[in-house]
Protein backbone atom coordinates (compact mmCIF):
# COMPACT_ATOMS: atom_id res chain seq x y z
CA UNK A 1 61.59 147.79 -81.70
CA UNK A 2 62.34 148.99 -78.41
CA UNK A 3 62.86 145.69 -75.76
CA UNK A 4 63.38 143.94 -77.82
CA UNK A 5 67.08 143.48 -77.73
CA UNK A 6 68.85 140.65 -75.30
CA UNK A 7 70.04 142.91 -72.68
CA UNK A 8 67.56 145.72 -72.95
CA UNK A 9 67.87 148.43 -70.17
CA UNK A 10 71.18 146.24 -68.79
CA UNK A 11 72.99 147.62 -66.07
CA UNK A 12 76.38 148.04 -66.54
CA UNK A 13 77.13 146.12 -63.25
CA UNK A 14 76.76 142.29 -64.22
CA UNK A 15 73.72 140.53 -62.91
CA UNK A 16 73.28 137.44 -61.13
CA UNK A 17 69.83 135.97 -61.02
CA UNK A 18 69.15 133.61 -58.02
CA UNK A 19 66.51 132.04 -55.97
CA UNK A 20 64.96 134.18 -53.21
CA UNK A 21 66.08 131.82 -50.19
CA UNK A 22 69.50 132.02 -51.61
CA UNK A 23 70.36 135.80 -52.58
CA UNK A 24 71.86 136.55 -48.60
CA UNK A 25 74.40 133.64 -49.17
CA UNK A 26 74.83 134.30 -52.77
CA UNK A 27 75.68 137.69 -51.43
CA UNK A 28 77.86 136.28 -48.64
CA UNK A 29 79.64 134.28 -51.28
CA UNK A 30 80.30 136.76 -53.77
CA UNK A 31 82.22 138.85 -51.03
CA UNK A 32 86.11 139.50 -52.76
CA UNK A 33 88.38 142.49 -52.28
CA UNK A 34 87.70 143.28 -55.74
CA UNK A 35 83.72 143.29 -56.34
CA UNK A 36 81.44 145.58 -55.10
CA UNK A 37 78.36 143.96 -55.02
CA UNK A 38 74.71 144.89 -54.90
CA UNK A 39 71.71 142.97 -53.36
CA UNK A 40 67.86 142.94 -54.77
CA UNK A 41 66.63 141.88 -50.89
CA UNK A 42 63.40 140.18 -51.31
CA UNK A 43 60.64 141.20 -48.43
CA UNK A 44 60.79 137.79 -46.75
CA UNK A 45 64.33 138.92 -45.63
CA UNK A 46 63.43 142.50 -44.50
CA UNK A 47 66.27 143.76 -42.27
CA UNK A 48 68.53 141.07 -42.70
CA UNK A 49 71.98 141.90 -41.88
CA UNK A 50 74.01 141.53 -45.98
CA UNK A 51 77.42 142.39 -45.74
CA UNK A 52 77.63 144.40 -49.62
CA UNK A 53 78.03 147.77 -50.77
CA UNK A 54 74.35 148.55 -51.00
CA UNK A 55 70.87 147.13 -50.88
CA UNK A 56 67.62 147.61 -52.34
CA UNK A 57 64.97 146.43 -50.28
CA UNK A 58 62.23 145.06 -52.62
CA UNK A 59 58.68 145.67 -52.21
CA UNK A 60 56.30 143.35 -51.25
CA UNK A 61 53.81 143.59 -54.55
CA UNK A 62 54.48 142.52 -57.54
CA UNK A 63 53.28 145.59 -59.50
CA UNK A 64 55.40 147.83 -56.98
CA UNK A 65 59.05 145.22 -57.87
CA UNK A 66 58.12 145.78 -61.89
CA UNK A 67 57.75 149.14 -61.69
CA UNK A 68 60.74 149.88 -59.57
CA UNK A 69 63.24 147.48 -61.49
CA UNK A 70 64.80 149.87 -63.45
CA UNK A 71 65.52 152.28 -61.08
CA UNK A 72 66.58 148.98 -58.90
CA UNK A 73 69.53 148.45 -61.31
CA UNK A 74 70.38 151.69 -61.69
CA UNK A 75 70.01 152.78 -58.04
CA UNK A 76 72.57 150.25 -57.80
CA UNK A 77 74.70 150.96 -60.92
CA UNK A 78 74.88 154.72 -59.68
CA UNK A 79 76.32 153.48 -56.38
CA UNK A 80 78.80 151.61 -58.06
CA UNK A 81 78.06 148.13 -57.87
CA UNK A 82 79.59 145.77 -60.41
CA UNK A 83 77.92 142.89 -59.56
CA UNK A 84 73.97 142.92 -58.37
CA UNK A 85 72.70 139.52 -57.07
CA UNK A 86 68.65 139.99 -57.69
CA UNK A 87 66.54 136.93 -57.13
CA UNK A 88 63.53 135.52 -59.37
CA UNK A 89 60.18 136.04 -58.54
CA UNK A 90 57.55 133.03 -58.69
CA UNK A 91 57.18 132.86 -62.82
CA UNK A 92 53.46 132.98 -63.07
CA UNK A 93 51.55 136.57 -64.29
CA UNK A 94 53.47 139.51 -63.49
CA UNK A 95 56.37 137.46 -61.83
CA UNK A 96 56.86 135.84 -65.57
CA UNK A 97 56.98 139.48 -67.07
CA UNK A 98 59.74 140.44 -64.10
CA UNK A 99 61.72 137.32 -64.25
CA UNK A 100 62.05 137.92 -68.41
CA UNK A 101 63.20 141.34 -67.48
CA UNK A 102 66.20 140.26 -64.93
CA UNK A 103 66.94 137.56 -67.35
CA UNK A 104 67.37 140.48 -70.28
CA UNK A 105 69.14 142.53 -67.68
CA UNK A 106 71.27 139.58 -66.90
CA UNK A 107 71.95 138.40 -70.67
CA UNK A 108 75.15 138.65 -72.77
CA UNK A 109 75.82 142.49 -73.81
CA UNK A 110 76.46 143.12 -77.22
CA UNK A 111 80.23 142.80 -78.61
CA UNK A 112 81.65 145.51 -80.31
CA UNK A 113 81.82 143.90 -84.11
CA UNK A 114 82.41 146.55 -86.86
CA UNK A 115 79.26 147.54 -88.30
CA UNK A 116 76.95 146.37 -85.47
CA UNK A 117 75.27 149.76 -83.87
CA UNK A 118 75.32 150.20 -80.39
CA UNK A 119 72.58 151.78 -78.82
């Protein structure tokens, strides 16, 4: 059944799910020679000066994040991220339907075991 799986529609860059006060410092801390990291930049910090290899500036409305968060992760994928800090919405109507979506995108990916089928 499609969605179904843990890490449905899973970037290949690995995702870090954090509170939205914390995703510029999670950002700041994540800095190392060898990551290049990707920011989900909620609308309270607007124009905020992040230090990473690229940003995606999250709309304001709910409806507008979940219907963008796909191309989010793969906006940020394609621009070779391999680490995307994205931060939770509140988990309460849509927000809950969002926040099981980063935590999917987030999730373990599937090993390769003999006889398992990738898709």
């Amino acid at each position: 059944m499609p969605g179904q799986h843990p890490s449905h529609y899973a970037p290949r860059a690995r995702v870090v799910l954090v509170e939205p006060e914390k995703v510029v410092a999670e950002a700041e801390l994540a800095q190392d020679p060898g990551h290049q990291v990707g920011v989900f930049l909620p609308p309270s910090f607007a124009g905020a000066p992040v230090r990473v290899q690229a940003v995606v500036a999250v709309p304001g409305s709910l409806a507008a994040y979940a219907r963008g968060l796909y191309g989010f992760l793969r906006e940020l994928d394609q621009k070779g991220c391999d680490l995307i800090i994205a931060y939770l919405p509140a988990e309460e109507g849509l927000g809950l339907a969002i926040a099981n979506r980063l935590r999917r995108a987030a999730g373990p990916r599937p090993s390769s075991v003999p006889g398992l089928q990738q898709h």
